[in-house]
Protein backbone atom coordinates (compact mmCIF):
# COMPACT_ATOMS: atom_id res chain seq x y z
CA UNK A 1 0.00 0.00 0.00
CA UNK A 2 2.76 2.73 0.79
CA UNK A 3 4.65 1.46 -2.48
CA UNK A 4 1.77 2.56 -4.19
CA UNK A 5 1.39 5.67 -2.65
CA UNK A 6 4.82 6.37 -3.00
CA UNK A 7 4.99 5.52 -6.85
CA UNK A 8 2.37 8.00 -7.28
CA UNK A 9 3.76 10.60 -5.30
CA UNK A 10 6.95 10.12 -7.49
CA UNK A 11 4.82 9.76 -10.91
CA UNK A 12 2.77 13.03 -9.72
CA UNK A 13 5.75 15.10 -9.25
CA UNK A 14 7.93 13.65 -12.32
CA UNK A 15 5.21 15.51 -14.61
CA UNK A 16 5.07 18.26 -12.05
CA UNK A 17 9.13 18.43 -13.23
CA UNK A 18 8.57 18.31 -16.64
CA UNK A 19 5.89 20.84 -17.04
CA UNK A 20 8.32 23.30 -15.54
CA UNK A 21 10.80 22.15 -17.36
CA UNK A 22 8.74 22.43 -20.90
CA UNK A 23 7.93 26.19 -19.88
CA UNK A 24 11.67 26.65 -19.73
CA UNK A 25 12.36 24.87 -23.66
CA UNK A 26 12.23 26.46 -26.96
CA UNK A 27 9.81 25.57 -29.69
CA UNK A 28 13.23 23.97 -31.09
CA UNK A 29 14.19 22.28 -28.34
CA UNK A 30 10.73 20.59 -28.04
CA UNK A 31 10.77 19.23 -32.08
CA UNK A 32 14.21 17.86 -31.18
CA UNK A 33 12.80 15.83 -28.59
CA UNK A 34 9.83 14.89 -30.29
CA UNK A 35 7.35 16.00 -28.11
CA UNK A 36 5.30 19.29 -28.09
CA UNK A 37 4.56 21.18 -24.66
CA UNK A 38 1.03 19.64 -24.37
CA UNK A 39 2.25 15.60 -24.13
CA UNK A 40 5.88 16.40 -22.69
CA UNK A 41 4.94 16.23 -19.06
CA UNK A 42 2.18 12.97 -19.94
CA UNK A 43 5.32 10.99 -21.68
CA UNK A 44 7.62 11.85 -19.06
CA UNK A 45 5.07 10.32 -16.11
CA UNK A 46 4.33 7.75 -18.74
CA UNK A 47 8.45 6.71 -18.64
CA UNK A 48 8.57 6.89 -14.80
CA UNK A 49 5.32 4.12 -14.57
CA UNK A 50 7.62 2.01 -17.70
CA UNK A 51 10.16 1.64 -15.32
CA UNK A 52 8.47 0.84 -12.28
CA UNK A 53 6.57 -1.80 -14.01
CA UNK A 54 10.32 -3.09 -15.30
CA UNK A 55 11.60 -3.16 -12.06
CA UNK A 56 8.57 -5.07 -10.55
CA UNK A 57 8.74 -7.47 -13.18
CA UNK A 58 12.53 -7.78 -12.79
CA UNK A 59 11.76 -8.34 -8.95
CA UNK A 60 8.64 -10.85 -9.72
CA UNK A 61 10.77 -13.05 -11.94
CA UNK A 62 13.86 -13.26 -9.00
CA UNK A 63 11.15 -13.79 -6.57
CA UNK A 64 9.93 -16.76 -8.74
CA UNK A 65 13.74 -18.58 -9.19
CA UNK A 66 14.23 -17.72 -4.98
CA UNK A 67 10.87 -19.46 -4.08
CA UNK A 68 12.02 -22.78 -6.92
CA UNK A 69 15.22 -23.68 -3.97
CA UNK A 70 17.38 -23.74 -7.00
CA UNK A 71 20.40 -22.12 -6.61
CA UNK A 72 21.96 -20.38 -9.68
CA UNK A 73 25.89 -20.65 -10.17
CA UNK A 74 27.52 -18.32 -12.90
CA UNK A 75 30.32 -20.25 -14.80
């Protein structure tokens, strides 16, 4: 429950970041990226949830090989 809160707390104020960032960024600066100033701040929270949901995968698949009792040996 408080991972939760805390990933939105961290979501919530990565696009808080970026949307003061993007008021700080040329026109130029924004085609370079790719974005424009209405979706920079969405893609950046949208990056943040990508890589929580990569770590907890990451995590579920160690958890997995942990809870198997097989132990892993690199050669």
């Amino acid at each position: 429950m408080f991972r939760k809160i805390y990933r939105a707390m961290v979501v919530a104020r990565v696009g808080s970041a970026a949307a003061h960032v993007v008021c700080n960024m040329t026109d130029r600066q924004l085609a370079e990226t790719g974005s424009d100033r209405r979706t920079f701040p969405m893609d950046a929270m949208k990056r943040m949830e990508a890589e929580f949901a990569s770590k907890d995968a990451k995590q579920s698949t160690t958890v997995s090989i942990e809870n198997s009792n097989v132990v892993l040996e690199a050669a």
